[in-house]
PDB file of N, CA and C in Angstrom:
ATOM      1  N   UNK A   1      99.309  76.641  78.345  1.00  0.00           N
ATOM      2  CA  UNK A   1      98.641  77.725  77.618  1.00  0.00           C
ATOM      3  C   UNK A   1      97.759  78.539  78.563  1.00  0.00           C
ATOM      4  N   UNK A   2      96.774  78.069  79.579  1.00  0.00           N
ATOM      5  CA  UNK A   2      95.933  78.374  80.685  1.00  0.00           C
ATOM      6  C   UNK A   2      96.851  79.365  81.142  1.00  0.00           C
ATOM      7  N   UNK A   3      98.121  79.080  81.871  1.00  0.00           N
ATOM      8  CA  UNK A   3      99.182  79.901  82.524  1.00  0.00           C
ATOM      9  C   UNK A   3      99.460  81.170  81.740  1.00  0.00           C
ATOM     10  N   UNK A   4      99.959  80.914  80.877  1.00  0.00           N
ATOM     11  CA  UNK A   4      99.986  82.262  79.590  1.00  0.00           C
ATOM     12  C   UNK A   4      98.896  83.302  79.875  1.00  0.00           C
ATOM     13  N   UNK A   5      97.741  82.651  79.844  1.00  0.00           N
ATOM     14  CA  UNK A   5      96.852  83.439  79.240  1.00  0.00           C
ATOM     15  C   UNK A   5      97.214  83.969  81.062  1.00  0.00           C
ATOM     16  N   UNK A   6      96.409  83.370  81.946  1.00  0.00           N
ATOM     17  CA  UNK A   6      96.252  84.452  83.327  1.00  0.00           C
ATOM     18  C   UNK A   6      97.728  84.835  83.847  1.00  0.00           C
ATOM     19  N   UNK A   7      98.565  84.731  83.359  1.00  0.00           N
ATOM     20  CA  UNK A   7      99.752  85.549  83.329  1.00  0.00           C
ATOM     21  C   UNK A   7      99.387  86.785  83.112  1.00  0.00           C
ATOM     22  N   UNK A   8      99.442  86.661  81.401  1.00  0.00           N
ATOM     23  CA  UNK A   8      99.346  87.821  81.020  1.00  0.00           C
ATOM     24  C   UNK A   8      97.887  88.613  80.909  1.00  0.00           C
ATOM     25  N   UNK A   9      96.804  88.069  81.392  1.00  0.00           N
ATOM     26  CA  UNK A   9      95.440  88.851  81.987  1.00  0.00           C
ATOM     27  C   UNK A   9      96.112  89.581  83.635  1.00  0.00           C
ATOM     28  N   UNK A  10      96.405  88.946  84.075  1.00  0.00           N
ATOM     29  CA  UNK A  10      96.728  89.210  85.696  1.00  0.00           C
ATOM     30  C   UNK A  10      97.562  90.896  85.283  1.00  0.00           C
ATOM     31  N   UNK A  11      98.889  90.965  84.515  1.00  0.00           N
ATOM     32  CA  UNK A  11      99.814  91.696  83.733  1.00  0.00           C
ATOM     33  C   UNK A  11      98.744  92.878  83.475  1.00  0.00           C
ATOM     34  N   UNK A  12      98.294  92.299  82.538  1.00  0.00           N
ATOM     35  CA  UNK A  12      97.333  93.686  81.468  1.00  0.00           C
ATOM     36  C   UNK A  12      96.440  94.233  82.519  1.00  0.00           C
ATOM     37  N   UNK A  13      95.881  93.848  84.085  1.00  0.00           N
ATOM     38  CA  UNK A  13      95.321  94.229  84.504  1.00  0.00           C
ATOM     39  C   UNK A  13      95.953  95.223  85.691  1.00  0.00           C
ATOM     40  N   UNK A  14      97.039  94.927  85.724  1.00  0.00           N
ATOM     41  CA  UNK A  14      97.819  95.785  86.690  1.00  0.00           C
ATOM     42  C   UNK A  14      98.283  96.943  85.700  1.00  0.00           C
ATOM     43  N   UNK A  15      99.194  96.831  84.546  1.00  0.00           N
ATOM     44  CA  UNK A  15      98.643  97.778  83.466  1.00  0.00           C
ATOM     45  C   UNK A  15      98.007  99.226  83.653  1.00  0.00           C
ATOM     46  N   UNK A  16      96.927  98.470  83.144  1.00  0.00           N
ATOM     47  CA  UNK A  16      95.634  99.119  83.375  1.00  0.00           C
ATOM     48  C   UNK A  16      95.181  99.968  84.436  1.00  0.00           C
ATOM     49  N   UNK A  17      95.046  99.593  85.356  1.00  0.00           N
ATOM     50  CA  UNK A  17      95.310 100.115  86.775  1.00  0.00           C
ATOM     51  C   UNK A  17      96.478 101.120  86.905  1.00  0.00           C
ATOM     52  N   UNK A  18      97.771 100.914  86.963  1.00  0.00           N
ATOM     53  CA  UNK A  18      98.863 101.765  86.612  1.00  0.00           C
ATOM     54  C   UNK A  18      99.011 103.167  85.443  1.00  0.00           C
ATOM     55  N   UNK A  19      97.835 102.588  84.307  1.00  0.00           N
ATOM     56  CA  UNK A  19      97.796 103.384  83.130  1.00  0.00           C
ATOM     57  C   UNK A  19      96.847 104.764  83.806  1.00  0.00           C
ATOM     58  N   UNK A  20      96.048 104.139  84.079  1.00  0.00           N
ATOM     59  CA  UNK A  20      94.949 105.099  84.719  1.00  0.00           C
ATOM     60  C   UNK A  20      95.600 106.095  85.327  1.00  0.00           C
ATOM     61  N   UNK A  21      96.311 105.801  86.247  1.00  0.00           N
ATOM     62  CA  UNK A  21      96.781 106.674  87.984  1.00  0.00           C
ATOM     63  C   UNK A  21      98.311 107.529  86.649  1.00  0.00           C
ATOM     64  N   UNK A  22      98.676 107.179  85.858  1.00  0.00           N
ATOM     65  CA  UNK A  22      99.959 107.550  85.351  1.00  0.00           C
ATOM     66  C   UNK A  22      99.178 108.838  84.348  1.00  0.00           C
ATOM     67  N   UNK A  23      98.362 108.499  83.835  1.00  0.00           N
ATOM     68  CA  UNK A  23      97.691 108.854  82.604  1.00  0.00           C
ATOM     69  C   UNK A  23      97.127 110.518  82.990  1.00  0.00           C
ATOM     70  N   UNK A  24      96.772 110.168  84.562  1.00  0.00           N
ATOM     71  CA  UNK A  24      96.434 112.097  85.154  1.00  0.00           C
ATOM     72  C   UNK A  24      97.670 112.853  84.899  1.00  0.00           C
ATOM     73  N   UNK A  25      98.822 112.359  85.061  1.00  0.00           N
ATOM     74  CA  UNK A  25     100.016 113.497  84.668  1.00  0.00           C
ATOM     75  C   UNK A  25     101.279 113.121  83.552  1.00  0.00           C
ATOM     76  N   UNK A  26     100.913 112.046  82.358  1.00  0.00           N
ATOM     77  CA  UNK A  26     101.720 111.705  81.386  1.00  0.00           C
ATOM     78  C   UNK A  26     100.488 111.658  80.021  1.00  0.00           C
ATOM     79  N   UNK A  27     100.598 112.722  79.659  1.00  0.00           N
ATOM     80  CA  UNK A  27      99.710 112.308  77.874  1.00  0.00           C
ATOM     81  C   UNK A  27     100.357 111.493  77.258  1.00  0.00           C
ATOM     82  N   UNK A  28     101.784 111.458  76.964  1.00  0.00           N
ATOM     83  CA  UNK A  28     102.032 110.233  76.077  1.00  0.00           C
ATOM     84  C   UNK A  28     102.240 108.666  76.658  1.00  0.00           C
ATOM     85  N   UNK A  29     101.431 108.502  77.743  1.00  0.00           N
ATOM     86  CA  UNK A  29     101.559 107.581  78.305  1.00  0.00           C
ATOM     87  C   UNK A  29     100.896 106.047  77.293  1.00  0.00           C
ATOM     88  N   UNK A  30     100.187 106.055  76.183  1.00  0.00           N
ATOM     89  CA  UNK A  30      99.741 105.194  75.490  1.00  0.00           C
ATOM     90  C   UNK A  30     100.771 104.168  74.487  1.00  0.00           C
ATOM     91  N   UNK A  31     101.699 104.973  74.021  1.00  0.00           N
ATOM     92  CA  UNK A  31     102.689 104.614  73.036  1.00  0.00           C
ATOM     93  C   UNK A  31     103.657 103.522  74.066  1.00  0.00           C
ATOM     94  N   UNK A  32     104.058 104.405  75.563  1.00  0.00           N
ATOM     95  CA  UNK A  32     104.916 103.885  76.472  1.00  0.00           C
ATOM     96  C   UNK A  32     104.356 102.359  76.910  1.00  0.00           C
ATOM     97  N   UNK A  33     103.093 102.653  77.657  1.00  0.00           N
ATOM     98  CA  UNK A  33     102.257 101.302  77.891  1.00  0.00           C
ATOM     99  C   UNK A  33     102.146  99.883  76.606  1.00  0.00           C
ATOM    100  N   UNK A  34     101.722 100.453  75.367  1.00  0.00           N
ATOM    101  CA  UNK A  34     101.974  99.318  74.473  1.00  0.00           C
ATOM    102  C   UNK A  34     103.079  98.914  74.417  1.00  0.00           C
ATOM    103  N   UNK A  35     104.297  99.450  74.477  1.00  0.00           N
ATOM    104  CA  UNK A  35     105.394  98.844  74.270  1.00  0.00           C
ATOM    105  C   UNK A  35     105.697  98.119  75.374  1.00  0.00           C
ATOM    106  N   UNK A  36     105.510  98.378  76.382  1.00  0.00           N
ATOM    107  CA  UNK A  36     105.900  98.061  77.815  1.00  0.00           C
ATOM    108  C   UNK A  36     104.688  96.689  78.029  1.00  0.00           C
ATOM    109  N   UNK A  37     103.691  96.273  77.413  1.00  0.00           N
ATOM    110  CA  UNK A  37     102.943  95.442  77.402  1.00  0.00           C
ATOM    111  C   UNK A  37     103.450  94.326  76.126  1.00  0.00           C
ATOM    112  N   UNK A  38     103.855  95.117  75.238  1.00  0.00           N
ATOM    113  CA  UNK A  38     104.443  93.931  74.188  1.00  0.00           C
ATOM    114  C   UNK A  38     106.299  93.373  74.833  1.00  0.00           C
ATOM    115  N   UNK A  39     106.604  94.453  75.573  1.00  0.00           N
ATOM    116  CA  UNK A  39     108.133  93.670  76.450  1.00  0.00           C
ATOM    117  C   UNK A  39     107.521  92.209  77.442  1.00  0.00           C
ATOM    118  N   UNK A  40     106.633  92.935  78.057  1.00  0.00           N
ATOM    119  CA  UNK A  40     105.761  91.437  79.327  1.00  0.00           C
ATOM    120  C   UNK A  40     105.235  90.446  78.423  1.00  0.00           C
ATOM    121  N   UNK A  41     104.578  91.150  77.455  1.00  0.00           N
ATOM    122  CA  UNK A  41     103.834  89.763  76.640  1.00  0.00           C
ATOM    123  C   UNK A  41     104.804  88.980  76.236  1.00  0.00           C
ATOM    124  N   UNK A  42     105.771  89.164  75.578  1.00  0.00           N
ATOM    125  CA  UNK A  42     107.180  88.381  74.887  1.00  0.00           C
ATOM    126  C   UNK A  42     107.476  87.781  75.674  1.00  0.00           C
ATOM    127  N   UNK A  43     108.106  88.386  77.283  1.00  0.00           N
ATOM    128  CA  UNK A  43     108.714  87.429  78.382  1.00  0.00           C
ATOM    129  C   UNK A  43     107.547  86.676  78.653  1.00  0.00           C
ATOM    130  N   UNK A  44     107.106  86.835  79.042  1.00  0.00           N
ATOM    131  CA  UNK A  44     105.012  85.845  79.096  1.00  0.00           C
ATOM    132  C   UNK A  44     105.352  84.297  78.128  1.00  0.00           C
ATOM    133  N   UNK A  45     105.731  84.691  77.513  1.00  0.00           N
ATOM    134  CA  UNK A  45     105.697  83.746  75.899  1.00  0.00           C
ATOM    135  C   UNK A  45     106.788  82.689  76.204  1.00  0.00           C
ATOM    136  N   UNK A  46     108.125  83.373  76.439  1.00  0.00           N
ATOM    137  CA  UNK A  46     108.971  82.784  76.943  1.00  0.00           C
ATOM    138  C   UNK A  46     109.089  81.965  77.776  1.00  0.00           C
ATOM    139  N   UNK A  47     108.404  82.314  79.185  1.00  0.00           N
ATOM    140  CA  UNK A  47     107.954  81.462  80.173  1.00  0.00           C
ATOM    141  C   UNK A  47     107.491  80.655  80.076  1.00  0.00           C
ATOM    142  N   UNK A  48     106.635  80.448  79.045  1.00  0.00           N
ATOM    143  CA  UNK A  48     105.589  79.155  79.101  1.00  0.00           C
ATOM    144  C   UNK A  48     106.165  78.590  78.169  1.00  0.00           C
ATOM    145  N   UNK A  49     106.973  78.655  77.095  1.00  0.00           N
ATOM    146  CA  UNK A  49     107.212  77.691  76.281  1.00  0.00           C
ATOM    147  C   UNK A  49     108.541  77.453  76.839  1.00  0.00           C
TER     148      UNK A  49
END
């Protein structure tokens, strides 16, 4: 479960980082990122179980 979680903290933080630098020249970049965070979270899920 430990693994999961800093998986997917490590994930959401690169993200994040990526969202930022993308976000100066994509407005709909929010809709793209959630989905693209619920694809990693799922494989995330997978992995550990």
């Amino acid at each position: 479960m430990k693994r999961f979680v800093n998986c997917c903290y490590g994930i959401f933080q690169q993200l994040y980082s990526l969202k930022r630098e993308i976000f100066l020249s994509f407005q709909f970049v929010d809709s793209a990122t959630i989905a693209f965070a619920l694809v990693i979270l799922n494989f995330c899920l997978n992995k550990s179980i």
